[in-house]
C-alpha atoms as a PDB file:
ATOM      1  CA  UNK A   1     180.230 140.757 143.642  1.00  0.00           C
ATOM      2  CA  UNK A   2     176.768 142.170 143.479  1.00  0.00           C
ATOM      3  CA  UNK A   3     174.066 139.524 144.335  1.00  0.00           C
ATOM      4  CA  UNK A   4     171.426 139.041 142.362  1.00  0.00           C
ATOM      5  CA  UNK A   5     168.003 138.016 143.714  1.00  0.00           C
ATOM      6  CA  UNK A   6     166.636 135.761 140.950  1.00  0.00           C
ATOM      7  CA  UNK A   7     162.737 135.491 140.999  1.00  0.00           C
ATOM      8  CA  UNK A   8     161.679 131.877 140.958  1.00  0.00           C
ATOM      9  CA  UNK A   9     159.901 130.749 137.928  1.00  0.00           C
ATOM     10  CA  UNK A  10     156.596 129.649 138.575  1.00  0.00           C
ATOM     11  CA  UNK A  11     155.981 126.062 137.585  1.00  0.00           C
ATOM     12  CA  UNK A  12     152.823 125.023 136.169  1.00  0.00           C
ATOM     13  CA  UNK A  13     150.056 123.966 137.460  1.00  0.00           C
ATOM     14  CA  UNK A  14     149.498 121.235 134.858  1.00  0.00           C
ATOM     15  CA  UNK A  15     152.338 119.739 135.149  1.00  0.00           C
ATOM     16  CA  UNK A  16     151.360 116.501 137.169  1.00  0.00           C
ATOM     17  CA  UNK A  17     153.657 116.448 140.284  1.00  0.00           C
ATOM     18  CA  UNK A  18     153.143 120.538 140.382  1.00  0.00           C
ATOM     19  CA  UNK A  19     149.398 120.013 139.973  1.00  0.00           C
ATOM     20  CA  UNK A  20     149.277 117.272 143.131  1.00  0.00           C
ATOM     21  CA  UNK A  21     151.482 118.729 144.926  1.00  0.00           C
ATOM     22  CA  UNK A  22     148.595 121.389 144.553  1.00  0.00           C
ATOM     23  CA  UNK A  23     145.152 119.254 145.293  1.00  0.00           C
ATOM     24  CA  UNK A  24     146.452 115.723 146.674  1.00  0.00           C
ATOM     25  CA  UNK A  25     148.119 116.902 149.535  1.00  0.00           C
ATOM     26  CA  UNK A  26     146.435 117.153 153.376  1.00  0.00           C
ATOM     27  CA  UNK A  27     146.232 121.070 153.895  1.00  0.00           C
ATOM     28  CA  UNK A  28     144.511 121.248 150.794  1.00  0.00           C
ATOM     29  CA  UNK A  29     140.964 120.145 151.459  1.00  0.00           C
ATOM     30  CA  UNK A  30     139.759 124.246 150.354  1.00  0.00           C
ATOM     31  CA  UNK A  31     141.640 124.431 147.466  1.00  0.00           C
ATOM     32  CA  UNK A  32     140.489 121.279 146.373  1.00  0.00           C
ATOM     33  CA  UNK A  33     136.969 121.189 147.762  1.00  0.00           C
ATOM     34  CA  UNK A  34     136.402 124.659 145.522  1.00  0.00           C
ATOM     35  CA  UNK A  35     137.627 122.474 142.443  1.00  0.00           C
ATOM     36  CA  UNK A  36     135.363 119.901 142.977  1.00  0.00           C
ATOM     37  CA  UNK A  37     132.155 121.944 143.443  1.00  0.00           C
ATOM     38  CA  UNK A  38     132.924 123.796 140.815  1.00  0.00           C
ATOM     39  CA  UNK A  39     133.337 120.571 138.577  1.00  0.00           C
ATOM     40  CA  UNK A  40     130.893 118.637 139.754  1.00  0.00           C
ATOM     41  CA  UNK A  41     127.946 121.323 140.737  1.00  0.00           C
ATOM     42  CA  UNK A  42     127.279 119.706 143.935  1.00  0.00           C
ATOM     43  CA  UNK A  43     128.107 120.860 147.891  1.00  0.00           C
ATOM     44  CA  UNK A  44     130.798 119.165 149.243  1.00  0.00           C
ATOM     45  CA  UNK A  45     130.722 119.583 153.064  1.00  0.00           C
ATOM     46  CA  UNK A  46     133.586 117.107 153.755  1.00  0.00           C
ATOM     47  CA  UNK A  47     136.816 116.450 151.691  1.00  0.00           C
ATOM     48  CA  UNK A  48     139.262 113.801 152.917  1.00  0.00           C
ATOM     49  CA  UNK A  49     142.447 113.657 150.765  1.00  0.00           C
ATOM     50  CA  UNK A  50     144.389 111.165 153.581  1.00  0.00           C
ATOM     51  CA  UNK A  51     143.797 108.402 150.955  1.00  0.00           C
ATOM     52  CA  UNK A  52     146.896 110.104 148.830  1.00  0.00           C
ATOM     53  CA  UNK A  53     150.686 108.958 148.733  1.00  0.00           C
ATOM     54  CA  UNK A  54     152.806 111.517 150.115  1.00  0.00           C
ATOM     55  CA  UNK A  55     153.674 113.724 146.875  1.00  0.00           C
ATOM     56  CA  UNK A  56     157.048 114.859 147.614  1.00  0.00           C
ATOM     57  CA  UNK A  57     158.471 111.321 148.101  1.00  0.00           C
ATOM     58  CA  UNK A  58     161.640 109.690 146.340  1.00  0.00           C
ATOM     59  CA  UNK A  59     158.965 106.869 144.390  1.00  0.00           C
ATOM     60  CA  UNK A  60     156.495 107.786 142.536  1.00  0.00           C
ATOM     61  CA  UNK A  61     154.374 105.047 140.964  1.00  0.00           C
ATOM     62  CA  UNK A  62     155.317 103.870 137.590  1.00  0.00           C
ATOM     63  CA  UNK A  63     152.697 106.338 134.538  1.00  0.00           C
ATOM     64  CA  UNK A  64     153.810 108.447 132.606  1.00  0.00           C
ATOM     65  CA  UNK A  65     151.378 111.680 132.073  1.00  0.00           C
ATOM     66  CA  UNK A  66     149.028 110.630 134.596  1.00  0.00           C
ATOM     67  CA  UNK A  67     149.259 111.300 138.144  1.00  0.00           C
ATOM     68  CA  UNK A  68     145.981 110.756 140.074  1.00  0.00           C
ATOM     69  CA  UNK A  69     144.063 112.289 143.251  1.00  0.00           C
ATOM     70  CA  UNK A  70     142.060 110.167 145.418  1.00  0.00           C
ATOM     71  CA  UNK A  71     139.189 112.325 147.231  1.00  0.00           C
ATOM     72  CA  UNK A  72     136.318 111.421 149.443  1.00  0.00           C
ATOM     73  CA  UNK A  73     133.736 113.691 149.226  1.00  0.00           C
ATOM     74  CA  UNK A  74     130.530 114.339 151.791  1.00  0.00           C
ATOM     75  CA  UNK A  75     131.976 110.163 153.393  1.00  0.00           C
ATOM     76  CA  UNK A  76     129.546 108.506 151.134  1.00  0.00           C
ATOM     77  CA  UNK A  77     131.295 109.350 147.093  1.00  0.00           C
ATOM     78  CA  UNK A  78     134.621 108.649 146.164  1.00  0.00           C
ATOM     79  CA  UNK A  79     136.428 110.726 143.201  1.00  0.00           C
ATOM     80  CA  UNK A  80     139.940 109.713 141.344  1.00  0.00           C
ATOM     81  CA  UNK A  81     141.064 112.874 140.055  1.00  0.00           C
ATOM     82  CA  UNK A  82     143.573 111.981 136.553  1.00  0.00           C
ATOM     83  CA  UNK A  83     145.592 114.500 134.843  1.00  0.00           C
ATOM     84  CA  UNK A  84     146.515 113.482 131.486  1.00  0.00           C
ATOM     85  CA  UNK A  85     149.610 115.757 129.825  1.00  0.00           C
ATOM     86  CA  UNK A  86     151.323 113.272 127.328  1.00  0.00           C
ATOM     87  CA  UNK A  87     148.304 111.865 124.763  1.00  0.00           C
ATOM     88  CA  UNK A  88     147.232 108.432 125.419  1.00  0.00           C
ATOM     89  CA  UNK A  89     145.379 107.098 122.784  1.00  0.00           C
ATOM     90  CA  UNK A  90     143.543 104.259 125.120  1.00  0.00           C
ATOM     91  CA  UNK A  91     142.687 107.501 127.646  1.00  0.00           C
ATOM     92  CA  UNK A  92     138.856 106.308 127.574  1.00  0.00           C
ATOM     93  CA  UNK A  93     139.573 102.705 128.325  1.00  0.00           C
ATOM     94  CA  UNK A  94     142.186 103.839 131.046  1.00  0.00           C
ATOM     95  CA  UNK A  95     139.533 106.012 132.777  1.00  0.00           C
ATOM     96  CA  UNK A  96     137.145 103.343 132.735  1.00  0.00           C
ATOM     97  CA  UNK A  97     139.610 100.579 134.091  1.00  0.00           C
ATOM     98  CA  UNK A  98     140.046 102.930 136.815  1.00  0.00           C
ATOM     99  CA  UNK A  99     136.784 103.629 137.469  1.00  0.00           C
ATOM    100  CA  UNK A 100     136.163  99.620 137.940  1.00  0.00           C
ATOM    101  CA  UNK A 101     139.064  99.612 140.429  1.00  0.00           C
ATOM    102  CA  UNK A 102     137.686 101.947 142.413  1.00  0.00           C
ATOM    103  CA  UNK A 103     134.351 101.057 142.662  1.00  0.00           C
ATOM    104  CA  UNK A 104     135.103  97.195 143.489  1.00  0.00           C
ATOM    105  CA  UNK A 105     137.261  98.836 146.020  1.00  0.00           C
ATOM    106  CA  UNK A 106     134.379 100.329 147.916  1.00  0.00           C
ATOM    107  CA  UNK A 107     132.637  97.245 149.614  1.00  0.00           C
ATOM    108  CA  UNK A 108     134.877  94.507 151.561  1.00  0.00           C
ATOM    109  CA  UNK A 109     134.766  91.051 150.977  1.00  0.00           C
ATOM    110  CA  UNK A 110     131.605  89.526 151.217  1.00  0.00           C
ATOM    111  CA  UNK A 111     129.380  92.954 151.956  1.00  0.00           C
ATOM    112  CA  UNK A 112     126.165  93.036 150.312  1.00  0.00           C
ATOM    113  CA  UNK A 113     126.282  94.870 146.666  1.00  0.00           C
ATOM    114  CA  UNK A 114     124.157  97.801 148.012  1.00  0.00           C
ATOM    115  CA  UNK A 115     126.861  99.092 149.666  1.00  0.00           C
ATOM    116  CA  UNK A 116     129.059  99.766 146.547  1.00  0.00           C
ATOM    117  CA  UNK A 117     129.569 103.864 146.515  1.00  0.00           C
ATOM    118  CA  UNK A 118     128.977 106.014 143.997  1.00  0.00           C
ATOM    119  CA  UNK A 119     132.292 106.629 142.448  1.00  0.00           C
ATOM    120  CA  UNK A 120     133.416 109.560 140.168  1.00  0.00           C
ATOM    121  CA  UNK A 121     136.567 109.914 137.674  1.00  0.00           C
ATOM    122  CA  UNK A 122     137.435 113.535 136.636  1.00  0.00           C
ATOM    123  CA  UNK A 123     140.015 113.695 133.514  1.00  0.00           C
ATOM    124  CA  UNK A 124     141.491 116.895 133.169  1.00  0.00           C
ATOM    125  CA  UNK A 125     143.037 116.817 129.421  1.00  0.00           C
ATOM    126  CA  UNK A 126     145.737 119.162 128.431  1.00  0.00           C
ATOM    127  CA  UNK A 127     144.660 118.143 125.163  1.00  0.00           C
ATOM    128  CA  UNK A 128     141.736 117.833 123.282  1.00  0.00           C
ATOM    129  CA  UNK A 129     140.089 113.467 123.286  1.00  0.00           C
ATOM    130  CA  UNK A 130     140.403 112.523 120.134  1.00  0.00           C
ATOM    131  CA  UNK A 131     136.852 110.784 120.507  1.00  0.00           C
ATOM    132  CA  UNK A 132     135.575 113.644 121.779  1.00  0.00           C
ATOM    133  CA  UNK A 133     137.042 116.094 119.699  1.00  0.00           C
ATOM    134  CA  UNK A 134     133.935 117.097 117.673  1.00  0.00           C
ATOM    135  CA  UNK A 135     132.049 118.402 120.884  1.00  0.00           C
ATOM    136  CA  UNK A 136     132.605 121.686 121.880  1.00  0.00           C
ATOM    137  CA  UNK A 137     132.105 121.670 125.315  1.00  0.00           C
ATOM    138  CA  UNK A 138     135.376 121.502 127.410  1.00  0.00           C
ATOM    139  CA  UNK A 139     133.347 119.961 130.521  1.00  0.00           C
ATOM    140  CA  UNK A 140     131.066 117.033 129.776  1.00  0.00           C
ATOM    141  CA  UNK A 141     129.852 114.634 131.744  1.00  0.00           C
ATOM    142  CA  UNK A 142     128.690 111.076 131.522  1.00  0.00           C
ATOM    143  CA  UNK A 143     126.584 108.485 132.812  1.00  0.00           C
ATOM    144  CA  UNK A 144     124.756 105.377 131.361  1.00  0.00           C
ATOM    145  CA  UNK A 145     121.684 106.308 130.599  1.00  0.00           C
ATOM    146  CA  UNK A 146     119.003 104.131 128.509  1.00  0.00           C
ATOM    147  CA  UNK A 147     119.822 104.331 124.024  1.00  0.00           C
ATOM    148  CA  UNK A 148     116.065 105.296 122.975  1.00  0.00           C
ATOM    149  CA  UNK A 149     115.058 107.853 125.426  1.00  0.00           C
ATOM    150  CA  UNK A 150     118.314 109.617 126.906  1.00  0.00           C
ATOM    151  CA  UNK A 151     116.643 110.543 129.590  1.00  0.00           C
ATOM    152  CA  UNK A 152     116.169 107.788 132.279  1.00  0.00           C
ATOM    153  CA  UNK A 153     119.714 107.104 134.071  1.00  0.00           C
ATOM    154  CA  UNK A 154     119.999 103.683 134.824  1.00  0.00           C
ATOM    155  CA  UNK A 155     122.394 103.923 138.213  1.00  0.00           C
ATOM    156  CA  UNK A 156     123.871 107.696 140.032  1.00  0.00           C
ATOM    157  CA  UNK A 157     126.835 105.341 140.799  1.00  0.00           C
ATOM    158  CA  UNK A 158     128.702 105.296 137.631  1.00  0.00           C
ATOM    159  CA  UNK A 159     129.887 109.044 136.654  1.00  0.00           C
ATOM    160  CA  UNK A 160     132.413 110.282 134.650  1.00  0.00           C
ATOM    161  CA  UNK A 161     133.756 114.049 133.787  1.00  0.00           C
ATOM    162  CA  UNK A 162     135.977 115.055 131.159  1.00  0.00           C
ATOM    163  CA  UNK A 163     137.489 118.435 131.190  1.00  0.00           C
ATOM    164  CA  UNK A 164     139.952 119.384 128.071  1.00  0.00           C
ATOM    165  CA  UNK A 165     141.686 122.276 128.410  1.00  0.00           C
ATOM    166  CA  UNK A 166     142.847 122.845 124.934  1.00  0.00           C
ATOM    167  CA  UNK A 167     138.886 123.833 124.189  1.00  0.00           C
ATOM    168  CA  UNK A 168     138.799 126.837 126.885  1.00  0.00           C
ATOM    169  CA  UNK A 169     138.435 129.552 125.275  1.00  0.00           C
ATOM    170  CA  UNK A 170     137.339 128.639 121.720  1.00  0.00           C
ATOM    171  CA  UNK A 171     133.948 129.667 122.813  1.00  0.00           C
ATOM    172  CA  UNK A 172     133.158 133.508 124.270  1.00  0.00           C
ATOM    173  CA  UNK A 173     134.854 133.744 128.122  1.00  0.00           C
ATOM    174  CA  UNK A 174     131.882 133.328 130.736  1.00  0.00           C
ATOM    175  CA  UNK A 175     133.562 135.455 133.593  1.00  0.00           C
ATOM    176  CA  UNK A 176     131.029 133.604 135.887  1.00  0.00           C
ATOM    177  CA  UNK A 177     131.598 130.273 135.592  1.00  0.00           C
ATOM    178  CA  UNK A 178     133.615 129.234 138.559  1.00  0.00           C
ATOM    179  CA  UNK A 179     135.140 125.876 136.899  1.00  0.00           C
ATOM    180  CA  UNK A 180     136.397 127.922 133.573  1.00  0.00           C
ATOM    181  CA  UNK A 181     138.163 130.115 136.372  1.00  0.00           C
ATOM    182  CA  UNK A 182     140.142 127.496 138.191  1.00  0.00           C
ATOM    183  CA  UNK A 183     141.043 125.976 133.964  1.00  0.00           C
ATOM    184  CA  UNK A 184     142.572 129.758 133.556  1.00  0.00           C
ATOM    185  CA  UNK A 185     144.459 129.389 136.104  1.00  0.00           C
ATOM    186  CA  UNK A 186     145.392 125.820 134.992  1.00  0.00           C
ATOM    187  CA  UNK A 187     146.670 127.317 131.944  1.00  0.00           C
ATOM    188  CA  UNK A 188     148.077 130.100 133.541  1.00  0.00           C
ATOM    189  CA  UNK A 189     147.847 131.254 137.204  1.00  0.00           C
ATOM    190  CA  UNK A 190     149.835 134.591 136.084  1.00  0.00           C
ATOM    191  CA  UNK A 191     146.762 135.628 133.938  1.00  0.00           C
ATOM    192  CA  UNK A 192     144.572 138.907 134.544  1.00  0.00           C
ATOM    193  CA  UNK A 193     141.634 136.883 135.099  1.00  0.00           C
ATOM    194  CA  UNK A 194     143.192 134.657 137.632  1.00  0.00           C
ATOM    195  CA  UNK A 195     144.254 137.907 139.706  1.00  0.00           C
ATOM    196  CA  UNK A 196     141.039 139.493 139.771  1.00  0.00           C
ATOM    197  CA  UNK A 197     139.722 136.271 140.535  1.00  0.00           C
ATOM    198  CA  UNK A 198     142.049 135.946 143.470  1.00  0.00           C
ATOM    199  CA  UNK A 199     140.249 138.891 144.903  1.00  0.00           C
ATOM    200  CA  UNK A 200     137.157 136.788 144.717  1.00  0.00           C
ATOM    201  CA  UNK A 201     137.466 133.557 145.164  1.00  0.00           C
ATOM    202  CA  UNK A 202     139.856 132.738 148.669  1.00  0.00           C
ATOM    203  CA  UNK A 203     140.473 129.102 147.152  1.00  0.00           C
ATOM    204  CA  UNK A 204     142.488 130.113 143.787  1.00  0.00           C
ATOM    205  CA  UNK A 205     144.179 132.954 145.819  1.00  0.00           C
ATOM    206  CA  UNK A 206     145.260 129.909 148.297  1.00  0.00           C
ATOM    207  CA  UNK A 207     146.228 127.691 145.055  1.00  0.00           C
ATOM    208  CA  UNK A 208     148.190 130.792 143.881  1.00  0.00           C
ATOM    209  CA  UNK A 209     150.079 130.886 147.340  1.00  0.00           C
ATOM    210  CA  UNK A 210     150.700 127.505 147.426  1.00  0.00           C
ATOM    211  CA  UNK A 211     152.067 127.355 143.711  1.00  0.00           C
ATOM    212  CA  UNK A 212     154.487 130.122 144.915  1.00  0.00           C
ATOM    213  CA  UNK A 213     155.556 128.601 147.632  1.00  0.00           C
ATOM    214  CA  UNK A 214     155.935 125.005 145.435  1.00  0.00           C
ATOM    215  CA  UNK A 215     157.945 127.027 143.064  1.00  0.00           C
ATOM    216  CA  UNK A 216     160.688 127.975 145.652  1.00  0.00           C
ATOM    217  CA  UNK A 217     161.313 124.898 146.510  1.00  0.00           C
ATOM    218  CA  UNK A 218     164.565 122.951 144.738  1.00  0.00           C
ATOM    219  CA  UNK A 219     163.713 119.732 144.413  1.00  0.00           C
ATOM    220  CA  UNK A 220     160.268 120.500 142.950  1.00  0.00           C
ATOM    221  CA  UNK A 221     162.361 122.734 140.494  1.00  0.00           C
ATOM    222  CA  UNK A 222     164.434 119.937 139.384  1.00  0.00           C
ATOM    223  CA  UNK A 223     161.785 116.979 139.271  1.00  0.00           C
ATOM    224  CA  UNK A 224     159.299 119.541 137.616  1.00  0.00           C
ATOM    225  CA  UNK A 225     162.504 119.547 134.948  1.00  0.00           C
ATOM    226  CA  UNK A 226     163.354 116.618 134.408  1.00  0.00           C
ATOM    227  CA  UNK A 227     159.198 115.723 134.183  1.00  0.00           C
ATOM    228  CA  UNK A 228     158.614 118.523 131.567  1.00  0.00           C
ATOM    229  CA  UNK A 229     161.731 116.507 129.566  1.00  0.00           C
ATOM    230  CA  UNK A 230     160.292 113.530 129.829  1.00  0.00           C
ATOM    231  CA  UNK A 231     157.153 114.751 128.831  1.00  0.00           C
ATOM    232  CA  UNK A 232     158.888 116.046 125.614  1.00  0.00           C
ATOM    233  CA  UNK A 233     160.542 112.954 124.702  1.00  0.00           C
ATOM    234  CA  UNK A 234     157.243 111.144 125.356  1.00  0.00           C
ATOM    235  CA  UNK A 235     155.060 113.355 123.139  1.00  0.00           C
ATOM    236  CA  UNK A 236     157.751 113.269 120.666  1.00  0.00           C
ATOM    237  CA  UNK A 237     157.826 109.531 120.399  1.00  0.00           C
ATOM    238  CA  UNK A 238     154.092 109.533 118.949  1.00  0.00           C
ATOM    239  CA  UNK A 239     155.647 111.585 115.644  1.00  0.00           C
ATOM    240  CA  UNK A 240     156.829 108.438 113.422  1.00  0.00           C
ATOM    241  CA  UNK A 241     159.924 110.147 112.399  1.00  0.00           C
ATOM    242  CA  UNK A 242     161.308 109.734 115.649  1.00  0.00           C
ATOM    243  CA  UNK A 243     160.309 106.903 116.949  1.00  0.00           C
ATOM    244  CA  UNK A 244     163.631 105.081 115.814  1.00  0.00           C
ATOM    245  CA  UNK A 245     165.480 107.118 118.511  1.00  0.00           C
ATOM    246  CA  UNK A 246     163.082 107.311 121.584  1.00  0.00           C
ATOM    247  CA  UNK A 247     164.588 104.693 123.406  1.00  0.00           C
ATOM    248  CA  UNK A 248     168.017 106.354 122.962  1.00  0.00           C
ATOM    249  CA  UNK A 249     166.213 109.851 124.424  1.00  0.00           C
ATOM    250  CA  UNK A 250     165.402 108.295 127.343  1.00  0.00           C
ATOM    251  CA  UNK A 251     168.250 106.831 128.677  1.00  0.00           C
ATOM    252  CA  UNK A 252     170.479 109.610 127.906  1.00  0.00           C
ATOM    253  CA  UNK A 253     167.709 111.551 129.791  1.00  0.00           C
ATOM    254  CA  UNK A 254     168.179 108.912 132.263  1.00  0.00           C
ATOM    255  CA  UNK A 255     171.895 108.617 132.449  1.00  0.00           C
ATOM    256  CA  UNK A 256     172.189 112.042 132.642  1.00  0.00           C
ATOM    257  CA  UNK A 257     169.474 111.879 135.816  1.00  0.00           C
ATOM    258  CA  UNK A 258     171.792 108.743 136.952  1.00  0.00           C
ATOM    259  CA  UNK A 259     174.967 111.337 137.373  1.00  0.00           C
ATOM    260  CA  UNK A 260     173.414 113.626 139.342  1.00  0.00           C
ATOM    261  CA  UNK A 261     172.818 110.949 141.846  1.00  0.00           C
ATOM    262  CA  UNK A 262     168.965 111.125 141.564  1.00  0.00           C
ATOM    263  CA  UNK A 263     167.159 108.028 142.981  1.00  0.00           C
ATOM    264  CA  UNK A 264     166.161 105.172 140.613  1.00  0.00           C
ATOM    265  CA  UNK A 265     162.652 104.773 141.337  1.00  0.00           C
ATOM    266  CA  UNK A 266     162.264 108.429 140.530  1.00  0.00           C
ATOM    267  CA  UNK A 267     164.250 108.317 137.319  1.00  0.00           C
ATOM    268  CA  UNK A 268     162.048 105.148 136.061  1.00  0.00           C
ATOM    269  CA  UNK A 269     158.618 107.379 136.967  1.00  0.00           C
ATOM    270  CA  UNK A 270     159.857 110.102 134.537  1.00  0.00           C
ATOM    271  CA  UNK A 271     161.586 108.468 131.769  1.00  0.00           C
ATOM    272  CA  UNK A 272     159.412 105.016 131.343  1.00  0.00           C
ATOM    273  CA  UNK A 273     162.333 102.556 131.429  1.00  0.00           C
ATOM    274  CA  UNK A 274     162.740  99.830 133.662  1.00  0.00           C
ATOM    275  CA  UNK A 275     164.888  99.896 136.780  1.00  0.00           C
ATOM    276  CA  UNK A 276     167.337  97.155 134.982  1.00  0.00           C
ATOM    277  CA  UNK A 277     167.405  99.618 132.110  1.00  0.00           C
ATOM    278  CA  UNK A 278     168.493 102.087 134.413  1.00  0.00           C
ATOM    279  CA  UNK A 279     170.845  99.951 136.353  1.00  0.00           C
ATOM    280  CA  UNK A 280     172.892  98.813 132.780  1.00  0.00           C
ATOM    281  CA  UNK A 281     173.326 102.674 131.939  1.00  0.00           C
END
């Protein structure tokens, strides 16, 4: 029999697990540094990702569509990177819950408020916010700033970006702007403009390498599978018509996870039900 050398599909870069696996792993620091500077318009001279869970572990902590990167930039900022793929209609309040998290988190008990960091929270929206929708920007950024003026900031340690994909592109292509490069290849690293941007830029033509490599690899292939069903169900369960059956989705998603042996903790991260839920399939 003749064998035939299948060419691994590439998995996306927006899919959550595929897109830390990408910038929330050690080894990463370029690939992730050239993100951030490109996001945030600042130098970053030091990166430490060491902060992150081990991606390609069994347990994987319990959100659906949002999979987050912890980065500390220049030792004196720290950034919570969230992807959001399945639309959360409290995304704003989420962001900003995390954002208090992380900020309390950066003084110990009993230090002296001045040494609370500057903290950052990047969203990165496969889809557009829907109260944000009527901006055309795809990047904005946000900060508290005083209601009459605008213009004085009241602290540089509150900062939020929001980045929605779904608006790339609506506008005429600025060939460039380094951010809209690294959001084409986002949407798809296969793209023209992501290969001649490979030539340029040694950071996406790392991402590109490592997103190869990812792609080889089995049990990325099947949890990338089983996520992008998941996702499905989940974004299907916000159409009323079938929100009588979503529960019944998931655990035959689940059950069908349970047979091939897969671990519980991991089955729970991509369907949403409980580990007792799991247990009575």
């Amino acid at each position: 029999m003749e064998n035939k050398i299948e060419k691994a599909k590439i998995l996306s870069p927006k899919l959550d697990i595929v897109f830390q696996a990408l910038f929330g792993e050690e080894g990463s620091e370029r690939i992730t540094k050239s993100l951030l500077q490109a996001i945030l318009n600042e130098e970053i001279t030091e990166i430490d990702l060491s902060k992150n869970p081990i991606l390609r572990r069994e347990q994987i902590e319990d959100k659906l569509g949002i999979l987050d990167i912890v980065a500390r930039i220049n030792n004196k900022e720290n950034c919570d990177i969230e992807l959001q793929i399945v639309k959360q209609e409290d995304i704003i309040e989420r962001i900003l819950y995390y954002w208090s998290k992380m900020y309390i988190r950066s003084i110990k008990k009993a230090e002296n408020y001045e040494k609370l960091e500057k903290t950052i929270i990047i969203l990165i929206s496969d889809k557009k916010i829907e109260k944000i929708k009527e901006l055309e920007e795809y990047h904005t950024q946000w900060k508290i700033i005083e209601n009459k003026s605008r213009k004085k900031i009241l602290t540089d340690k509150f900062e939020i970006h929001i980045i929605e994909i779904e608006k790339i592109g609506k506008n005429k292509e600025n060939e460039n702007d380094k951010l809209e490069d690294w959001i084409y290849f986002l949407k798809n690293p296969e793209s023209e403009r992501v290969k001649k941007k490979m030539e340029e830029n040694g950071a996406i033509k790392e991402a590109k390498e490592k997103l190869d490599q990812i792609s080889k690899d089995e049990k990325m292939q099947q949890m990338a599978w089983w996520r992008e069903k998941a996702i499905l169900e989940e974004n299907t369960r916000t159409n009323s018509a079938y929100k009588k059956g979503e529960q019944e989705g998931k655990k035959e998603i689940a059950k069908k996870m349970k047979d091939k042996s897969m671990q519980v903790e991991l089955i729970a991260e991509i369907t949403g039900l409980t580990k007792e839920e799991i247990d009575n399939l």
